[in-house]
N, C-alpha and C. Protein backbone atom coordinates (compact mmCIF):
# COMPACT_ATOMS: atom_id res chain seq x y z
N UNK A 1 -1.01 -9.78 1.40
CA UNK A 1 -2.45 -9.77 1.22
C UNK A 1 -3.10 -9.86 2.59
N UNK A 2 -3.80 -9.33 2.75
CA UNK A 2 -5.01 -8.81 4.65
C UNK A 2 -6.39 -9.06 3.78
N UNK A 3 -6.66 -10.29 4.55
CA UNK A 3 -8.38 -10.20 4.53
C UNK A 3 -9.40 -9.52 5.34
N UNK A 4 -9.66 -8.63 4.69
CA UNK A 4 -10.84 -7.88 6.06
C UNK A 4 -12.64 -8.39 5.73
N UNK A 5 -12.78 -8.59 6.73
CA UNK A 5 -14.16 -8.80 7.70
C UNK A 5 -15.02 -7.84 7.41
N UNK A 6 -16.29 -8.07 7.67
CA UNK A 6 -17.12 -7.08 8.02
C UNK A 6 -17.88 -6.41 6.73
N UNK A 7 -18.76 -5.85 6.73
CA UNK A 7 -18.83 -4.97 5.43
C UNK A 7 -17.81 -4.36 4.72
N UNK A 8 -18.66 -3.53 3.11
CA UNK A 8 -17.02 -2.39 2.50
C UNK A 8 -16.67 -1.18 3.39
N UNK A 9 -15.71 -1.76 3.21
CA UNK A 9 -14.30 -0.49 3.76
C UNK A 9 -13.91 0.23 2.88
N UNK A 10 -12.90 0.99 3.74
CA UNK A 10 -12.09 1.86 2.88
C UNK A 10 -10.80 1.88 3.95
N UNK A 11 -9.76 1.64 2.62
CA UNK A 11 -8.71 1.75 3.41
C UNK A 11 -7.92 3.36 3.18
N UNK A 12 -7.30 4.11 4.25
CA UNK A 12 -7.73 5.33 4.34
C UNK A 12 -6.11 6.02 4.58
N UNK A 13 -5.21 5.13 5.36
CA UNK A 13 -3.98 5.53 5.05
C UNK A 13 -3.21 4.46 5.47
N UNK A 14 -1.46 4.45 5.58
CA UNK A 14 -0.50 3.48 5.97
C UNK A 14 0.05 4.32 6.81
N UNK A 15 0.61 3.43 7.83
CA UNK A 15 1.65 4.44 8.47
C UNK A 15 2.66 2.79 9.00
N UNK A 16 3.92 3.32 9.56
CA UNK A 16 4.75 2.95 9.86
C UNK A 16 5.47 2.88 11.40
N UNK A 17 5.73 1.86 12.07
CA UNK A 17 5.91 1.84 13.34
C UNK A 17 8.20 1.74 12.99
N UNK A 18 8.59 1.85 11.69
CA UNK A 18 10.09 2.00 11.42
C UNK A 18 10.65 3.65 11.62
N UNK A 19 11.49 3.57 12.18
CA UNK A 19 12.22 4.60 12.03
C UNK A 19 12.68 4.84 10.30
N UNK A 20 12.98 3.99 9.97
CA UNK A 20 13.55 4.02 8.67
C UNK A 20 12.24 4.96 7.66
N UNK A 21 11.25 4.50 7.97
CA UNK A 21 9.94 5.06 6.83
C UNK A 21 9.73 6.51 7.17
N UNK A 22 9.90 7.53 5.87
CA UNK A 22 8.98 8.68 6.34
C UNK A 22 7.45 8.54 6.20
N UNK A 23 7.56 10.00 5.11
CA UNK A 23 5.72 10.15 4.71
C UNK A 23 5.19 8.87 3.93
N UNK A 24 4.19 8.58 4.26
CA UNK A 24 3.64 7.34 3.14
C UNK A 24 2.73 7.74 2.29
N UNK A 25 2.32 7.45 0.96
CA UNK A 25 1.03 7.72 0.42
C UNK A 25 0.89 6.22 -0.03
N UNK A 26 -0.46 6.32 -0.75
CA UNK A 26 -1.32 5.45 -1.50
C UNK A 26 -1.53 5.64 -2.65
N UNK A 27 -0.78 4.49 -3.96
CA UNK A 27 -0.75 5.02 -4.71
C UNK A 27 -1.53 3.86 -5.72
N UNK A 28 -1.85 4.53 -6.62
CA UNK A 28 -2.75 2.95 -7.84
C UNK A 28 -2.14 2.86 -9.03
N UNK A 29 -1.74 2.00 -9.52
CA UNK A 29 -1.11 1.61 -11.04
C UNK A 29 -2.24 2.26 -12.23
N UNK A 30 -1.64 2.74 -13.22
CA UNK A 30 -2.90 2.48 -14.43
C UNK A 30 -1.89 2.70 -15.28
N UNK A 31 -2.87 2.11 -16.46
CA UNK A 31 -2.20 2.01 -17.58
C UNK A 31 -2.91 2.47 -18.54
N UNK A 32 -2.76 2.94 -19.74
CA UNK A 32 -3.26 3.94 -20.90
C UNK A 32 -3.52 2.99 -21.75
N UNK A 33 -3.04 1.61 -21.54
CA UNK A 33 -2.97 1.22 -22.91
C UNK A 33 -2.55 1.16 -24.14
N UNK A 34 -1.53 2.25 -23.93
CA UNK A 34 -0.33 2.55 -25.23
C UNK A 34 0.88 2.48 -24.65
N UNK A 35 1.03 1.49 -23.60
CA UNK A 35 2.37 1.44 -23.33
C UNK A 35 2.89 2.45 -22.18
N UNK A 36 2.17 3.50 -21.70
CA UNK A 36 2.79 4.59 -20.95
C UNK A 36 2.09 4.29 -19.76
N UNK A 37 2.36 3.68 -18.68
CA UNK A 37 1.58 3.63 -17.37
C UNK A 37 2.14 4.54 -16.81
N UNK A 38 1.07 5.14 -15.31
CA UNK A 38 1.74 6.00 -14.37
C UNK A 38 0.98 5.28 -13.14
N UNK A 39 1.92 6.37 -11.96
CA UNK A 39 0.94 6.24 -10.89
C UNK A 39 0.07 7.34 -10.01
N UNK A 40 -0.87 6.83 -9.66
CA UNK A 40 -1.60 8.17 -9.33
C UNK A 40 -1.87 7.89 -7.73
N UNK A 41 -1.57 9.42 -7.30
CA UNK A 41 -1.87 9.14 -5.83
C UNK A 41 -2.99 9.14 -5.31
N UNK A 42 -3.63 8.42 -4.36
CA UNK A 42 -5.17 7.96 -3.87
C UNK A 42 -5.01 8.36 -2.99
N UNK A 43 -6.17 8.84 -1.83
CA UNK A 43 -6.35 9.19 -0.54
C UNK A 43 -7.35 7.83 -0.41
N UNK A 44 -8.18 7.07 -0.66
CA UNK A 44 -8.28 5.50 0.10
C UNK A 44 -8.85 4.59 -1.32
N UNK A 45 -8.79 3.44 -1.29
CA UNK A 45 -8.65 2.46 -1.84
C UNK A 45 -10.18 1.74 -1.16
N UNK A 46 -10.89 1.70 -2.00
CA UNK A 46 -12.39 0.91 -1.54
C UNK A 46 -11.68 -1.05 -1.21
N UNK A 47 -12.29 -1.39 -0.22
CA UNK A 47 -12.44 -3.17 0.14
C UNK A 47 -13.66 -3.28 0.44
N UNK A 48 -13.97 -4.65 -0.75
CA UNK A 48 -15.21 -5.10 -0.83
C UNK A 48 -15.48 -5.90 0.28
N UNK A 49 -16.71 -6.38 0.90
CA UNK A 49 -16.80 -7.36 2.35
C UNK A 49 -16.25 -8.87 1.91
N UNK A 50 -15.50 -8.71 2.90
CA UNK A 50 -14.80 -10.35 2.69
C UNK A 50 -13.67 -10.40 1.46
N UNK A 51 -13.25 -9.05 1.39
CA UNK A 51 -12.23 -9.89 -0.22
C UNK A 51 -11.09 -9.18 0.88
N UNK A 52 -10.09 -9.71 0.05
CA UNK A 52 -8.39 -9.84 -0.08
C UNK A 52 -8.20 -8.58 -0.33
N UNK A 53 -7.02 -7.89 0.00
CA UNK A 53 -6.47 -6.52 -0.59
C UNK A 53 -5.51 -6.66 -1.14
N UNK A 54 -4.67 -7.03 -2.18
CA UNK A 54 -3.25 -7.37 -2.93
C UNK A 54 -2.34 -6.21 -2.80
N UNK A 55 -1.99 -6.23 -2.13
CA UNK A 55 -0.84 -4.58 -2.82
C UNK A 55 0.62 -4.73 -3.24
N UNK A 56 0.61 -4.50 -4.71
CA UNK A 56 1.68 -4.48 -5.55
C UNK A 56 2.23 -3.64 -6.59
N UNK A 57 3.06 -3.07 -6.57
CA UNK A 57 3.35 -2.45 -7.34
C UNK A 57 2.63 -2.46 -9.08
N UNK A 58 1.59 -3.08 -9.35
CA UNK A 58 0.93 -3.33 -10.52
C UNK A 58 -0.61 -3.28 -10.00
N UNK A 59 -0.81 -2.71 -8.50
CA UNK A 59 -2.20 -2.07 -8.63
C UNK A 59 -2.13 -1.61 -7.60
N UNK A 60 -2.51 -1.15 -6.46
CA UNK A 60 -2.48 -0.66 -5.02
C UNK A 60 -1.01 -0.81 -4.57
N UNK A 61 -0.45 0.31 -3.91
CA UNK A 61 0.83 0.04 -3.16
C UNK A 61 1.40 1.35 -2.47
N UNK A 62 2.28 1.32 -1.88
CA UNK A 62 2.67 2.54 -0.64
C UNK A 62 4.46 2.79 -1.01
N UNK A 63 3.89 4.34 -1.84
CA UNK A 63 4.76 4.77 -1.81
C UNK A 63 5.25 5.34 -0.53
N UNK A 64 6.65 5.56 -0.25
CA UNK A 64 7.47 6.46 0.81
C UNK A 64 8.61 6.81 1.30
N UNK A 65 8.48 7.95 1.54
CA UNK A 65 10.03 8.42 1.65
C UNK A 65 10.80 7.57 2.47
N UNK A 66 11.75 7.48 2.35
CA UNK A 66 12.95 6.56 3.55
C UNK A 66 14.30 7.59 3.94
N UNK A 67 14.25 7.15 5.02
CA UNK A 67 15.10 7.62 6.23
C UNK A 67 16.21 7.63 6.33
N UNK A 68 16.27 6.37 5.85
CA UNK A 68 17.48 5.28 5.18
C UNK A 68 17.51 4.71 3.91
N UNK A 69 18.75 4.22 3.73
CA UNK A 69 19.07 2.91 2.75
C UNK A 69 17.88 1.76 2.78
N UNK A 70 17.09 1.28 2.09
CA UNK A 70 16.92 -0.18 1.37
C UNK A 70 17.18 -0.76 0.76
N UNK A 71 17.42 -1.72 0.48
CA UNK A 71 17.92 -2.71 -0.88
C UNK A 71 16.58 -3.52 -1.09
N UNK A 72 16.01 -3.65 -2.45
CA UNK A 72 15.38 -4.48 -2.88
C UNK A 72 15.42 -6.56 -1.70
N UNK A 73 13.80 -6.84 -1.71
CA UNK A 73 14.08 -7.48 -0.68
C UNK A 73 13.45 -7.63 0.46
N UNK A 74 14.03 -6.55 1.15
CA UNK A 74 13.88 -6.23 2.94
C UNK A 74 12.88 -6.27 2.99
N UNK A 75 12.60 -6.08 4.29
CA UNK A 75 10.91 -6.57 4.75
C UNK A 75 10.94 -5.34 5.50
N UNK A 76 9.83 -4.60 5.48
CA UNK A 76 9.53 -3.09 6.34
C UNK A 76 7.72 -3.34 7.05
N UNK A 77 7.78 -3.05 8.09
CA UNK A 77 6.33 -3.26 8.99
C UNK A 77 5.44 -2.10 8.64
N UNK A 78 4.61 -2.08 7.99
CA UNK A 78 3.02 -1.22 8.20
C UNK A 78 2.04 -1.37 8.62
N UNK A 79 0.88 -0.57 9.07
CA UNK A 79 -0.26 -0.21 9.98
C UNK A 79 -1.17 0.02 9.06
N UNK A 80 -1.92 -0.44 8.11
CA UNK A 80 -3.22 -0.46 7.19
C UNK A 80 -3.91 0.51 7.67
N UNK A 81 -4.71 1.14 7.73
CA UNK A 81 -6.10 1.91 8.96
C UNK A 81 -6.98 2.04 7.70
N UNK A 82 -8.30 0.95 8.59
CA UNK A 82 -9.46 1.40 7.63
C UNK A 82 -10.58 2.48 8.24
N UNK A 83 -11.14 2.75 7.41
CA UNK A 83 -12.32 3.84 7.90
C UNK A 83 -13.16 3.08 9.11
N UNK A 84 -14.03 2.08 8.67
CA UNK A 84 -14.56 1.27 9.61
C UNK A 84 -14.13 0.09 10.58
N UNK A 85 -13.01 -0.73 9.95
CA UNK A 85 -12.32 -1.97 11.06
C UNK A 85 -11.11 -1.44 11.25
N UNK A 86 -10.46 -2.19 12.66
CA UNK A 86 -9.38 -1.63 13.04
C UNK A 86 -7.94 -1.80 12.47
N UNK A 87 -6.89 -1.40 13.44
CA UNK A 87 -5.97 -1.36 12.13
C UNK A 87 -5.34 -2.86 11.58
N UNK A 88 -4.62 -3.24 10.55
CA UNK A 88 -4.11 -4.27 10.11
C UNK A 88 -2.60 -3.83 10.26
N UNK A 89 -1.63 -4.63 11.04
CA UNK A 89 -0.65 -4.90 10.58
C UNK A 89 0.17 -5.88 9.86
N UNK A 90 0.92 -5.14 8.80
CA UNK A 90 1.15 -5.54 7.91
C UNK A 90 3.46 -6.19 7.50
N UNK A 91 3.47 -6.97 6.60
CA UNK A 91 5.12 -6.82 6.50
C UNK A 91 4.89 -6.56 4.35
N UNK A 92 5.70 -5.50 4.04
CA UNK A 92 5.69 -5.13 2.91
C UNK A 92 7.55 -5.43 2.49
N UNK A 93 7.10 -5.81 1.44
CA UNK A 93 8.54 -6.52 0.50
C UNK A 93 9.02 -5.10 -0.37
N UNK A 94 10.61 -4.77 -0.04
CA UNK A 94 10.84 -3.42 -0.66
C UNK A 94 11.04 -3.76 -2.26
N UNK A 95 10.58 -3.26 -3.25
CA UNK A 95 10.83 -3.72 -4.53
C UNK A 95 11.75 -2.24 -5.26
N UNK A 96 11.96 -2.84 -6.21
CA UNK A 96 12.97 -1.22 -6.87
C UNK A 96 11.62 -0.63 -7.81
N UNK A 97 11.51 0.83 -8.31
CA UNK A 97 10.82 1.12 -8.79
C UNK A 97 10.78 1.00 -10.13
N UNK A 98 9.61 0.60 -11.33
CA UNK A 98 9.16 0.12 -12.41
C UNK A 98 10.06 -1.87 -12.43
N UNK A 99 9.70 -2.27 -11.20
CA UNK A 99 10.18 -3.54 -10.98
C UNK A 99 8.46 -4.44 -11.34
């Protein structure tokens, strides 16, 4: 979780300072309500002034290709970039997918 400052943002992409990480996107949880969730890919994610950004696999989170092997776990470094404040770095927990 990154608290950002300042007025609303938008957070606009991730990137990665690992060799291990390829392409990244931004992706958002939803759910239908009948049991069938998906995920849909976002180009930025609105932050309200002064709130928290959660990113978890059950609402905001960064999908991406890998380079390499992960195991559920590991800790991988990302670069937040918002439209208006500078960048956030970040440590993201690798989870397995529909975890």
């Amino acid at each position: 979780m990154t608290n950002i400052g300042g007025g609303k943002d938008r957070l606009t992409k991730v990137t990665s300072p690992s060799d291990s990480v390829g392409r990244t996107m931004l992706s958002r949880h939803e759910s239908s309500g009948r049991g069938a969730d998906t995920m849909r890919m976002t180009e930025s994610v609105r932050v309200p002034a002064g709130a928290t950004l959660a990113m978890s696999p059950f609402d905001v989170s960064v999908m991406t290709r890998m380079n390499s092997r992960w195991r559920a776990g590991e800790v991988v470094p990302f670069v937040l970039h918002f439209r208006h404040s500078a960048p956030v770095e970040v440590l993201a927990v690798v989870v397995r997918p529909g975890s």
